[in-house]
Protein backbone atom coordinates (compact mmCIF):
# COMPACT_ATOMS: atom_id res chain seq x y z
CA UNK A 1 15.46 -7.27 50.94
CA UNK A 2 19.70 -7.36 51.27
CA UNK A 3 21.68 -6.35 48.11
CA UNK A 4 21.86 -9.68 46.87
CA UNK A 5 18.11 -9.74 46.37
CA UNK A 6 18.43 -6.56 44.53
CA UNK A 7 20.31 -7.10 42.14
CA UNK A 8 19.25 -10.44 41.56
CA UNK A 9 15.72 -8.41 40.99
CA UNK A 10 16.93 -6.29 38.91
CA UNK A 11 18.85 -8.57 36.80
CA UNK A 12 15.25 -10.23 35.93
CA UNK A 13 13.52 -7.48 35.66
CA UNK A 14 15.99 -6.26 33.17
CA UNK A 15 16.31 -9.36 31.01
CA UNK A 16 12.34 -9.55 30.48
CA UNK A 17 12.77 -5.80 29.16
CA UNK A 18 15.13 -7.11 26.92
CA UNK A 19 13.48 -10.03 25.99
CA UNK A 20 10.03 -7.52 24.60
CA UNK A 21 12.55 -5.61 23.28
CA UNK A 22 13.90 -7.98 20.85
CA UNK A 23 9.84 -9.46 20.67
CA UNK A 24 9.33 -5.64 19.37
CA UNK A 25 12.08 -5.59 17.41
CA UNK A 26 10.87 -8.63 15.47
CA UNK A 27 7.22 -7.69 15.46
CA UNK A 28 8.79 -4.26 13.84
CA UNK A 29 10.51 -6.09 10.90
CA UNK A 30 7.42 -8.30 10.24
CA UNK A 31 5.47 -5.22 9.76
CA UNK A 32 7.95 -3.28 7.75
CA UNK A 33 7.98 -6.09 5.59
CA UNK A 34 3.93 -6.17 5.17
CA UNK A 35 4.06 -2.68 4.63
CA UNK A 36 6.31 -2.92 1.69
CA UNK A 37 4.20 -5.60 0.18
CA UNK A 38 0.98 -3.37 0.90
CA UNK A 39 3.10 -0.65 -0.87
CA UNK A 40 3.69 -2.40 -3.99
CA UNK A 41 0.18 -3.93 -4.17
CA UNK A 42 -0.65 -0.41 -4.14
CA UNK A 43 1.77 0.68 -7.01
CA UNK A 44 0.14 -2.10 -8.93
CA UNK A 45 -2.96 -1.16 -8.82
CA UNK A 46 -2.45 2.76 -9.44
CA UNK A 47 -0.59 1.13 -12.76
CA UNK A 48 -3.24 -1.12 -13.46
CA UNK A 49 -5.92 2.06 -12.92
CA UNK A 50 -4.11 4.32 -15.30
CA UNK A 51 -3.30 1.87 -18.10
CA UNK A 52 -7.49 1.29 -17.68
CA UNK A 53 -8.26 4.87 -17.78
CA UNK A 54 -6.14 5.30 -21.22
CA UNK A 55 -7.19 2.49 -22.51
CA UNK A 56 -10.87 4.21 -21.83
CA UNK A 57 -9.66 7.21 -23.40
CA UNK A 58 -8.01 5.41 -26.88
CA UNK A 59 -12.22 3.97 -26.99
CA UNK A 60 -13.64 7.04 -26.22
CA UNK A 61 -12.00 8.85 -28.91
CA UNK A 62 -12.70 5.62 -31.39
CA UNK A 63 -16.33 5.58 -30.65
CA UNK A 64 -16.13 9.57 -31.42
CA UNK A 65 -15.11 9.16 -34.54
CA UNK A 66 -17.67 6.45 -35.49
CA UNK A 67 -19.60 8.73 -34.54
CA UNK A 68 -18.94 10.92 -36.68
CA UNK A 69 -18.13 9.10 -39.72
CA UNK A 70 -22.07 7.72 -38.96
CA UNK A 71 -23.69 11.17 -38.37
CA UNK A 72 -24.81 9.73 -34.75
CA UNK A 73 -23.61 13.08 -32.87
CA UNK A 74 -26.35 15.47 -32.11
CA UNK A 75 -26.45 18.73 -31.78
CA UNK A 76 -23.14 20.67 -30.31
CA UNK A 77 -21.44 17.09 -29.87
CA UNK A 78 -21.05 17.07 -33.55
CA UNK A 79 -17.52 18.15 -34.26
């Protein structure tokens, strides 16, 4: 193999390298953009999950005073 082949070689071999790299480099942004969107999906639901569990919370301490206001509570329950 002369020079000429050499470098010739290693001309191709380095413009495949770059050609993954910027394959990689796209792939990269494409999942940093589906990781955002997996992140907010995610903020969502931990929203959605806490504005549920209050709501539980505002029913739970309804239904206690029912309770109450019906003599239904038993025992210690009975505030």
């Amino acid at each position: 193999m002369n020079d000429t082949e050499i470098v010739s070689h290693t001309y191709e071999l380095l413009r495949k390298m770059r050609a993954e790299q910027q394959d990689m480099r796209l792939e990269m942004q494409d999942m940093k953009v589906r990781l955002a969107a997996i992140e907010e999906h995610m903020q969502g639901t931990v929203t959605n999950l806490m504005r549920l569990n209050a709501k539980e919370d505002r029913v739970d301490e309804r239904l206690a005073r029912i309770e109450r206001r019906l003599e239904l509570r038993e025992g210690r329950d009975a505030d």
